[in-house]
Protein backbone atom coordinates (compact mmCIF):
# COMPACT_ATOMS: atom_id res chain seq x y z
CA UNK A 1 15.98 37.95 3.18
CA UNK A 2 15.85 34.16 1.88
CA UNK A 3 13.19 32.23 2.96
CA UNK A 4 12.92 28.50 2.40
CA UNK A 5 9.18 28.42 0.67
CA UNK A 6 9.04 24.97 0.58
CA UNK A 7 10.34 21.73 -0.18
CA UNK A 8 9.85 19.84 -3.73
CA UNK A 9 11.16 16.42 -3.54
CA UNK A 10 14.71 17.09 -3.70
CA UNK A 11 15.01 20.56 -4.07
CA UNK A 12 14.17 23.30 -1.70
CA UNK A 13 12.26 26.43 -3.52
CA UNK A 14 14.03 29.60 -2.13
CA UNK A 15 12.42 33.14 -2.04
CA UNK A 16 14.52 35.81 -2.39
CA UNK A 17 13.22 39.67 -2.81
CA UNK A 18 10.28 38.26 -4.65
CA UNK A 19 11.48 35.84 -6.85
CA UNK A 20 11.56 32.41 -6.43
CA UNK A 21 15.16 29.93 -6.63
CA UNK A 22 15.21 26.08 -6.90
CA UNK A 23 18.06 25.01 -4.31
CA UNK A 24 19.54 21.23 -3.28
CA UNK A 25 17.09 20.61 -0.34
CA UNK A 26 20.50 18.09 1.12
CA UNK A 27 22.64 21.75 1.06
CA UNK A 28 20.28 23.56 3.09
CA UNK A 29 21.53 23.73 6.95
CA UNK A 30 20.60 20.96 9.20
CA UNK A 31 17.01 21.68 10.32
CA UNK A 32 16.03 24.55 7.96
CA UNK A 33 12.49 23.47 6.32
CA UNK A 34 9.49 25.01 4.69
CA UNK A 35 9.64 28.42 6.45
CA UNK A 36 13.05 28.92 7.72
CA UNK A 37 14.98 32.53 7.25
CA UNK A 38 18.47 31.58 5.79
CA UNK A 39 21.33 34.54 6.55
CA UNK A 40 23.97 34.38 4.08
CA UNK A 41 27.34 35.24 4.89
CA UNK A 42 30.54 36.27 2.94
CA UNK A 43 34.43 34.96 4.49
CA UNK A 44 36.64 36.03 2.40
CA UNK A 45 39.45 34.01 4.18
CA UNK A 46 37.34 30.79 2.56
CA UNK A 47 39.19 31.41 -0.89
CA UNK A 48 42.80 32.12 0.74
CA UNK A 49 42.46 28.81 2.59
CA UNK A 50 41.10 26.47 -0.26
CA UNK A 51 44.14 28.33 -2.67
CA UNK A 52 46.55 26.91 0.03
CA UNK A 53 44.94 23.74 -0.18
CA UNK A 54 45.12 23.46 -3.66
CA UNK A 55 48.65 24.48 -4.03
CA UNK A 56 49.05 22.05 -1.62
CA UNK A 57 47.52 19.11 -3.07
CA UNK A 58 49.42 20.16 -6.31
CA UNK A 59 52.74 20.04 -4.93
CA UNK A 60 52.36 16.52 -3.45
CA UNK A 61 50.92 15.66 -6.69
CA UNK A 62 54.20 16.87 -8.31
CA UNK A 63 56.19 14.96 -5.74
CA UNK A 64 54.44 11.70 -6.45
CA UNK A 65 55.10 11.81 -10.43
CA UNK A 66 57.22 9.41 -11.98
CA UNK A 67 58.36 11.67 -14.21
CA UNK A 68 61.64 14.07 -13.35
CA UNK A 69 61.05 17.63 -12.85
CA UNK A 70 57.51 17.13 -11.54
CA UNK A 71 55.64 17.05 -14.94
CA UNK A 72 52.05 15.50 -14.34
CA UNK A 73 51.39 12.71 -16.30
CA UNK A 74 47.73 12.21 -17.06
């Protein structure tokens, strides 16, 4: 169980089985404050879809270079 503890300024202090976590307080999910039980979740589809993207975003950035055969110029 993860429970938001409290908030510090800009970080939220997470418990966690005991121990206590420092945590972005602006990545916590809207409304979840000094208190809140946080469920976390694994999607393994999350990392197939942000590959895709990034092959993606490679390949146009291949397509844009003004050198031939795609080479990146940085």
């Amino acid at each position: 169980m993860i429970v938001v503890d409290r908030i510090e300024g800009a970080m939220a202090i997470l418990e966690i089985d005991g121990s206590s976590y420092e945590f972005p307080a602006s990545a916590l999910p809207s409304g979840a404050g000094e208190g809140a039980v946080l469920q976390l979740s694994l999607d393994p589809s999350a990392g197939d879809q942000r590959a895709t993207d990034a092959r993606a975003r490679l390949e146009r950035l291949k397509r844009a270079s003004p050198k031939p055969g795609g080479k990146l110029v940085l």
